[in-house]
C-alpha atoms as a PDB file:
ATOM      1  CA  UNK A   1      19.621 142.809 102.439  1.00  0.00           C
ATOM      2  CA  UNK A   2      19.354 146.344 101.009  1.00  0.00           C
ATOM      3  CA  UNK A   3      21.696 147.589 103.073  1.00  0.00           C
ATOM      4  CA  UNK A   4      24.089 145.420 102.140  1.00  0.00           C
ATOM      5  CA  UNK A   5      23.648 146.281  98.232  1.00  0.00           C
ATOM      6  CA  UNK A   6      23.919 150.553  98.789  1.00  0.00           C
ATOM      7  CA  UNK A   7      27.035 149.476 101.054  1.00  0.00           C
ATOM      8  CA  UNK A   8      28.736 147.552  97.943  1.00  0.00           C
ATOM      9  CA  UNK A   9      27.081 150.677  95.742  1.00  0.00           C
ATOM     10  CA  UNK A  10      28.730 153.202  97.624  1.00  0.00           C
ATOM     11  CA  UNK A  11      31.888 151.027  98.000  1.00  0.00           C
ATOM     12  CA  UNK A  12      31.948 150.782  93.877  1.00  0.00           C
ATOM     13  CA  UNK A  13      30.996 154.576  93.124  1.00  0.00           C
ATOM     14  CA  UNK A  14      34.123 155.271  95.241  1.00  0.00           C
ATOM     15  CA  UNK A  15      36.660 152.779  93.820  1.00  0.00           C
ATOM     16  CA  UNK A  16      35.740 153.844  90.833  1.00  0.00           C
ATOM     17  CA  UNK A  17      36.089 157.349  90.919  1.00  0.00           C
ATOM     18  CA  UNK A  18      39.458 156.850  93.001  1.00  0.00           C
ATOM     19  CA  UNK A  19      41.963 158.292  91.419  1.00  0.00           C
ATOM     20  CA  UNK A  20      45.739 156.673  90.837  1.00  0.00           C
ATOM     21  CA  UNK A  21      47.188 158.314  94.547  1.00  0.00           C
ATOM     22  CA  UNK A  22      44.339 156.720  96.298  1.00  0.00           C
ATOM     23  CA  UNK A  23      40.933 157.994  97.922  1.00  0.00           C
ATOM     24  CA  UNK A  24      41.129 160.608 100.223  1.00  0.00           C
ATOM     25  CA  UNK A  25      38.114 162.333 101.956  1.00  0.00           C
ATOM     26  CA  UNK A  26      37.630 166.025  99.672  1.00  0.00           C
ATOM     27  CA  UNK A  27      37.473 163.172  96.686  1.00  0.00           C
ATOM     28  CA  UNK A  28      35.199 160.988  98.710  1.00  0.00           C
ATOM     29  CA  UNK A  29      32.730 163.795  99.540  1.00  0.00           C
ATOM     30  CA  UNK A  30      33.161 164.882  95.503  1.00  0.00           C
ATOM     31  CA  UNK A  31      32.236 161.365  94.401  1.00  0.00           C
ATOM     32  CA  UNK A  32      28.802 160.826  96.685  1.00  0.00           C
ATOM     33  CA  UNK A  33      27.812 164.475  96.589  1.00  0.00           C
ATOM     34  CA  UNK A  34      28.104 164.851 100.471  1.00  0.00           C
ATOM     35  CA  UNK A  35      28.310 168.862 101.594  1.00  0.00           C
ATOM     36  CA  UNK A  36      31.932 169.642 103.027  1.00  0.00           C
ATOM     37  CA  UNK A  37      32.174 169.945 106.800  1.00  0.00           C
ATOM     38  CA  UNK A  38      34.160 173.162 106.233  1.00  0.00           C
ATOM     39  CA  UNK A  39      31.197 174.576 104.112  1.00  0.00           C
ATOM     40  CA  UNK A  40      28.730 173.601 106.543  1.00  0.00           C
ATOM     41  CA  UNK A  41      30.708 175.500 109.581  1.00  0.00           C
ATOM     42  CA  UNK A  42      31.353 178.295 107.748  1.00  0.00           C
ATOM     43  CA  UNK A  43      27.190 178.492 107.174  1.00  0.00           C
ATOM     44  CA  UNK A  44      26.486 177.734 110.820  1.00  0.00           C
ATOM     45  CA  UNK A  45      28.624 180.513 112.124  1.00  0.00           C
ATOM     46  CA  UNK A  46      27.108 182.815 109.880  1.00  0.00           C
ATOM     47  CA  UNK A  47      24.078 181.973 110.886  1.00  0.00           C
ATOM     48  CA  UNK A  48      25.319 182.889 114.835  1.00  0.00           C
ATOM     49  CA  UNK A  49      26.522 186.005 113.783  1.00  0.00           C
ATOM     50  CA  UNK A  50      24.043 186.838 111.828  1.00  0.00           C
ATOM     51  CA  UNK A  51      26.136 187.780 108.584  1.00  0.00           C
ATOM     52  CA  UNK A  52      23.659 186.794 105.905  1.00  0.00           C
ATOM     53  CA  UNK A  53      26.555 187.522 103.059  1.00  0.00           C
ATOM     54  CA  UNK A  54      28.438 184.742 104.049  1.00  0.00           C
ATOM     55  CA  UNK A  55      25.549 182.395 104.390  1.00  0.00           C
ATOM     56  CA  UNK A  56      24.398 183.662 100.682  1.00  0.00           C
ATOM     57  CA  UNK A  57      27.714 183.207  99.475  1.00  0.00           C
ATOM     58  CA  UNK A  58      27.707 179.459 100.501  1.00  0.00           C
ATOM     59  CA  UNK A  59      24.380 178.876  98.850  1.00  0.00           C
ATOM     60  CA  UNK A  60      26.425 180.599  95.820  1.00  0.00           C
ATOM     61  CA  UNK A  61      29.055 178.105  95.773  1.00  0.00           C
ATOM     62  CA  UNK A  62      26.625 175.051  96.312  1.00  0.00           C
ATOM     63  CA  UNK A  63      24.878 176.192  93.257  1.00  0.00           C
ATOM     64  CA  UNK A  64      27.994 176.982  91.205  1.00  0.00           C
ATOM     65  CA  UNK A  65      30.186 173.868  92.165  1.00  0.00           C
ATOM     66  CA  UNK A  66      27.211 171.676  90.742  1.00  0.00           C
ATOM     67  CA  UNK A  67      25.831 170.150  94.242  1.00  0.00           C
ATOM     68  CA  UNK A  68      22.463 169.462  94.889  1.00  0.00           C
ATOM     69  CA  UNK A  69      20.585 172.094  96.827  1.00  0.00           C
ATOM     70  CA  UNK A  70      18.320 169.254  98.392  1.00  0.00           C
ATOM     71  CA  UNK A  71      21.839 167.332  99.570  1.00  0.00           C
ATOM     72  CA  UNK A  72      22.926 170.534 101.034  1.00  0.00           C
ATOM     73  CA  UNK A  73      19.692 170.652 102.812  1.00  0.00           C
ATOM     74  CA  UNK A  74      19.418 167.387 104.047  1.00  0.00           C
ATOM     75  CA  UNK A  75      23.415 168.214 105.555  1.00  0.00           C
ATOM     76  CA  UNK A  76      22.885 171.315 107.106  1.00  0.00           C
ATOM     77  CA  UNK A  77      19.669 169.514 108.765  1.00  0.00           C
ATOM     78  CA  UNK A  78      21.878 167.299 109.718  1.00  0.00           C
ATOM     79  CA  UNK A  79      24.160 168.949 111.557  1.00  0.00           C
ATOM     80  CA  UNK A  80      21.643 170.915 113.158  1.00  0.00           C
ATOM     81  CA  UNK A  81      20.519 168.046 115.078  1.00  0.00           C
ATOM     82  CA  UNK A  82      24.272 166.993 116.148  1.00  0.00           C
ATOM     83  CA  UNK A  83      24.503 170.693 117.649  1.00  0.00           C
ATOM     84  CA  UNK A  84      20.981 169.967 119.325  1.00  0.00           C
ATOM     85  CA  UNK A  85      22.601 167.013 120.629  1.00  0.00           C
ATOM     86  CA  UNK A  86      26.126 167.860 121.527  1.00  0.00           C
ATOM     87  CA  UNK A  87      24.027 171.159 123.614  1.00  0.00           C
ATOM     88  CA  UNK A  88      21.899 168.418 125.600  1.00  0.00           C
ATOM     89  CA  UNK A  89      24.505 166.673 126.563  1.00  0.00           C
ATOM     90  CA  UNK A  90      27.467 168.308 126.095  1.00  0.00           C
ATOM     91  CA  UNK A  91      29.719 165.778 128.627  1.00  0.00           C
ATOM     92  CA  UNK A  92      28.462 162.441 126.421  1.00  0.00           C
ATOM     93  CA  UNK A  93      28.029 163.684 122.677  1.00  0.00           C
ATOM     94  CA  UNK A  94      30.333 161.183 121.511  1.00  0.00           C
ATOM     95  CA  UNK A  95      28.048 158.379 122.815  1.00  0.00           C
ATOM     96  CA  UNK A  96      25.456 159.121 120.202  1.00  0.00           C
ATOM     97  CA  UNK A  97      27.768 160.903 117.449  1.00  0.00           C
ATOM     98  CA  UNK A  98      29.569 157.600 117.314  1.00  0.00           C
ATOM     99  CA  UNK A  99      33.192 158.013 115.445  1.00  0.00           C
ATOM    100  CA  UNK A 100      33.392 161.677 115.249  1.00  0.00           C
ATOM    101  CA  UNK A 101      36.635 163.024 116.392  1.00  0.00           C
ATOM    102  CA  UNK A 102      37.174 165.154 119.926  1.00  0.00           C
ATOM    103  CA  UNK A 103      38.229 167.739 117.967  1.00  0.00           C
ATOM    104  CA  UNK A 104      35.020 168.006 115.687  1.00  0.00           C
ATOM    105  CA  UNK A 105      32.507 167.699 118.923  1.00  0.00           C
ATOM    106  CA  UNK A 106      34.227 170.540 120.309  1.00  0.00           C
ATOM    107  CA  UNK A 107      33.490 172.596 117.129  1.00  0.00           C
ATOM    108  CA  UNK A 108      29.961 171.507 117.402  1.00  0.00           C
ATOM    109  CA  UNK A 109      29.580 172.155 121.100  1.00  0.00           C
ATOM    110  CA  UNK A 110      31.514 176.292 120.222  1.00  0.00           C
ATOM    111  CA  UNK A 111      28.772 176.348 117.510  1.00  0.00           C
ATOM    112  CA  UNK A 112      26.136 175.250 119.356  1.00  0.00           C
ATOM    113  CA  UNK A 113      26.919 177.600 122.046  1.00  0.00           C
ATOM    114  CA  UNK A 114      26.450 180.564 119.864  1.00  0.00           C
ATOM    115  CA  UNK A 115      23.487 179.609 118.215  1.00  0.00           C
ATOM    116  CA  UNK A 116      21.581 179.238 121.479  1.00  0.00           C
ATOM    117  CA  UNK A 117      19.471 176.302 122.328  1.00  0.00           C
ATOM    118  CA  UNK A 118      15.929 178.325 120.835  1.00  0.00           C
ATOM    119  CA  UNK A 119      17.819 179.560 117.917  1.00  0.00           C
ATOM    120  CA  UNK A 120      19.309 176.094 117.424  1.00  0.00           C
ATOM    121  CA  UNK A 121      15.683 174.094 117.604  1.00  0.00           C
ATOM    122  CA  UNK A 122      13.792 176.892 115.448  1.00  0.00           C
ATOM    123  CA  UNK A 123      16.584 176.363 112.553  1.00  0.00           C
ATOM    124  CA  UNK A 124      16.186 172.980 112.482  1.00  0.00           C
ATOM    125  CA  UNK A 125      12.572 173.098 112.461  1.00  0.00           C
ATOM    126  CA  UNK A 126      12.305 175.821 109.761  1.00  0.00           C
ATOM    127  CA  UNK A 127      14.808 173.503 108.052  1.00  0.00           C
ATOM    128  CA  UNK A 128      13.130 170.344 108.234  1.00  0.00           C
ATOM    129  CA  UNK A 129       9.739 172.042 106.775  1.00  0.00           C
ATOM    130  CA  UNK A 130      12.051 173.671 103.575  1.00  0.00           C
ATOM    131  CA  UNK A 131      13.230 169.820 103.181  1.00  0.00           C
ATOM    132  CA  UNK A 132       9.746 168.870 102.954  1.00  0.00           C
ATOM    133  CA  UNK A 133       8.831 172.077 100.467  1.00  0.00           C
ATOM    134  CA  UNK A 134      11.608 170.948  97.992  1.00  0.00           C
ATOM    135  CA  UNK A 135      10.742 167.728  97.070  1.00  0.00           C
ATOM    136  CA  UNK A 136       9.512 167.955  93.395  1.00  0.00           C
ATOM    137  CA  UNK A 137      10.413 171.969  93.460  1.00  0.00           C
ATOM    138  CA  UNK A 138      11.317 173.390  89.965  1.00  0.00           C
ATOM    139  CA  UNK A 139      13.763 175.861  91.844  1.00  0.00           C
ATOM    140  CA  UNK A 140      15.505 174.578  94.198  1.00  0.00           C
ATOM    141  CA  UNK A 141      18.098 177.118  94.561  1.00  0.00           C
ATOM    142  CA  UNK A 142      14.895 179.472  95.517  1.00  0.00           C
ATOM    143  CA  UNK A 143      13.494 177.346  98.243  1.00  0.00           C
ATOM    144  CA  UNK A 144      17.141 177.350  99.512  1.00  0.00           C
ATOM    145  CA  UNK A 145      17.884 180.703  99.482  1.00  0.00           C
ATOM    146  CA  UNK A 146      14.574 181.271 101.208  1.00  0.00           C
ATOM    147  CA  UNK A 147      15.582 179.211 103.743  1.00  0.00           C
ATOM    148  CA  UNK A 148      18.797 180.954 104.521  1.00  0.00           C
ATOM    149  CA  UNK A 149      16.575 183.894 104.543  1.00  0.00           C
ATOM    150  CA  UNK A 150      13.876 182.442 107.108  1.00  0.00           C
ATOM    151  CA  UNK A 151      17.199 181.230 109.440  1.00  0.00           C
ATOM    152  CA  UNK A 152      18.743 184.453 109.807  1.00  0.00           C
ATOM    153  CA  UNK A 153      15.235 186.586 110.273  1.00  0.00           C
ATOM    154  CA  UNK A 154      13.841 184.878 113.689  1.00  0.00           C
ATOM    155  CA  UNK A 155      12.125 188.480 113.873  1.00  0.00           C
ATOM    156  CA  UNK A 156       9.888 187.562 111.534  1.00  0.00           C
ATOM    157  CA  UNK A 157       8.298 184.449 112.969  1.00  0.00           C
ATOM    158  CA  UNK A 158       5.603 186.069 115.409  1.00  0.00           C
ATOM    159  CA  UNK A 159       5.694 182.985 118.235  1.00  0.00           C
ATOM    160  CA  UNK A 160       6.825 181.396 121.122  1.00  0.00           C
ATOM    161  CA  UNK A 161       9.488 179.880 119.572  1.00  0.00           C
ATOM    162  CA  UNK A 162      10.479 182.888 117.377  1.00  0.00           C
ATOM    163  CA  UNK A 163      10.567 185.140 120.505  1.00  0.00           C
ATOM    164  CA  UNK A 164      12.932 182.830 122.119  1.00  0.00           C
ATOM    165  CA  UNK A 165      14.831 182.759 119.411  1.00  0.00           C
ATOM    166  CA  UNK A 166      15.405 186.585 119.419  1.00  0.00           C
ATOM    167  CA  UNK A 167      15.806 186.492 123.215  1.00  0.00           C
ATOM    168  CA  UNK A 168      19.078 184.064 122.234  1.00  0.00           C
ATOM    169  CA  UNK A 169      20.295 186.233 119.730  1.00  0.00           C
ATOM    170  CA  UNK A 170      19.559 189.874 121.881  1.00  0.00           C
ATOM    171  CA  UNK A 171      21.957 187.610 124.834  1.00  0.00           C
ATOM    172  CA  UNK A 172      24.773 186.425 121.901  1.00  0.00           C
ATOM    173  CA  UNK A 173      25.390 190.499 121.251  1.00  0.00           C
ATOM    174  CA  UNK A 174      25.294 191.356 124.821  1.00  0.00           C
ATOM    175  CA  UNK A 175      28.375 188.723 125.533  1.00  0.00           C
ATOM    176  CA  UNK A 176      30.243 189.486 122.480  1.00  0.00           C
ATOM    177  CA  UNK A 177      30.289 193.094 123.589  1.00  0.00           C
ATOM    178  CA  UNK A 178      30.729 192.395 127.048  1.00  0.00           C
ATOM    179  CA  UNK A 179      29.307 193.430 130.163  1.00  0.00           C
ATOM    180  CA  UNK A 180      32.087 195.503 131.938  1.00  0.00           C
ATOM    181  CA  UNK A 181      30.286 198.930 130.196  1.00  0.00           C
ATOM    182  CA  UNK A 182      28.866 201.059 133.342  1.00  0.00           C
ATOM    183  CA  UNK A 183      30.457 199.126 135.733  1.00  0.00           C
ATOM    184  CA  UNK A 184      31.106 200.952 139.434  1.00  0.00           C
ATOM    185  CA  UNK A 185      34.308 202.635 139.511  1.00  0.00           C
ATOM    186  CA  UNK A 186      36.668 200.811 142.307  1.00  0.00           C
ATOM    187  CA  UNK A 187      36.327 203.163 145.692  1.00  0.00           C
ATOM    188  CA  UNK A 188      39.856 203.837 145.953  1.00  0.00           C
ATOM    189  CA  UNK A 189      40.105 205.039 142.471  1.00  0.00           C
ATOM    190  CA  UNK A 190      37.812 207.701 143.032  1.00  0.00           C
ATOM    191  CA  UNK A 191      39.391 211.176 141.502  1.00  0.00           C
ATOM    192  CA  UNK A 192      38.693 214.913 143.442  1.00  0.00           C
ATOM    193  CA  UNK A 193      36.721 217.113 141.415  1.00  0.00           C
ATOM    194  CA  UNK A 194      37.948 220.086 143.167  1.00  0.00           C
ATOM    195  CA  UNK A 195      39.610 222.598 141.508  1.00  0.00           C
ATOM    196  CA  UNK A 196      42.912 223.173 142.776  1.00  0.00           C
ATOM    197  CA  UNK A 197      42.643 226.948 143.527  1.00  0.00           C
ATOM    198  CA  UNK A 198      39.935 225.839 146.213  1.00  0.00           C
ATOM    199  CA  UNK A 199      42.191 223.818 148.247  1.00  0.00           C
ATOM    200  CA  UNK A 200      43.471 225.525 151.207  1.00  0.00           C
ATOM    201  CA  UNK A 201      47.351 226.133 151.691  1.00  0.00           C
ATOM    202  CA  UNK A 202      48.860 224.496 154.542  1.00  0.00           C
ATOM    203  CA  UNK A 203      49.283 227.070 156.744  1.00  0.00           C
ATOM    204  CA  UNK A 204      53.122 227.959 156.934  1.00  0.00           C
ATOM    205  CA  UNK A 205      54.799 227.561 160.079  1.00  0.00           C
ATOM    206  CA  UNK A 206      55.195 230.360 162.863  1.00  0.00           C
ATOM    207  CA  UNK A 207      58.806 230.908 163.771  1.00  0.00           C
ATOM    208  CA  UNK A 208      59.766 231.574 167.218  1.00  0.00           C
END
């Protein structure tokens, strides 16, 4: 079947771009134009922290080290849906994400965490629809950069889903700064504000 053939396709676009030490997987992800995992993390935690020169800088090196903008896309769209699923069922990922390594689920389940589970479903919807918008584009790099932009600006998308969004991010700031800030001081640790000079001396002791 079909199938079969891109199998043996992919099997002979590797073996024949191995090199004489072998096939490893940065030369496997060279040869069929896959996005790195590293590259995608470092995009997703951008995206939680909301540093949009890191995210801009990825789209940079997409751009500059010849990958396809669409690919990238389709990848990041990609792993937006393992997060969505490694957040719904955080105890059982690995029954759906079939062959991905403990340590990698827990990645996905730290990212997944910070995103939030509105921010998480609005970025892959807003991704999804800028996969659709690039088919046939003449600027590709344009749609993706928009993209990026779109992500990172839930403000900007006046609905249910971008409210909740914002709601996840305002909650992501308040635990990365903590919430110890104006807590009640313990009673015992209470400190006199007295001055010293209006403390009564002991009265001194009356010989007989």
């Amino acid at each position: 079947g079909g199938s079969v053939r891109d199998s043996l396709s992919v099997l002979d676009q590797l073996m024949a771009g191995a090199g004489p030490n072998g096939l490893d997987y940065e030369l496997a992800v060279a040869l069929l134009g896959y996005t790195h995992a590293s590259l995608l993390d470092d995009v997703v935690e951008a995206v939680a922290a909301s540093d949009a020169a890191t995210v801009f800088r990825a789209v940079d090196r997409v751009v500059q080290t010849g990958h396809d903008p669409r690919r990238f896309v389709e990848d990041l769209l990609e792993r937006f849906r393992d997060l969505i699923i490694v957040q719904a069922m955080p105890e059982s990922a690995h029954v759906i994400l079939r062959g991905m390594p403990a340590d990698q689920i827990a990645r996905l389940q730290n990212q997944a965490h910070n995103l939030g589970a509105s921010e998480l479903s609005r970025a892959a919807d807003v991704t999804n629809t800028a996969l659709t918008e690039m088919t046939g584009a003449t600027s590709p790099r344009l749609h993706l950069e928009l993209l990026c932009a779109r992500i990172l600006l839930p403000s900007s998308e006046q609905t249910e889903r971008g409210i909740a969004a914002r709601i996840d991010r305002v909650e992501r700031r308040l635990n990365y700064g903590g919430n110890d800030v104006g807590a009640p001081a313990p009673a015992g640790a209470a400190v006199s504000t007295v001055p010293a000079s209006e403390v009564p001396a002991a009265a001194a002791p009356v010989s007989e």
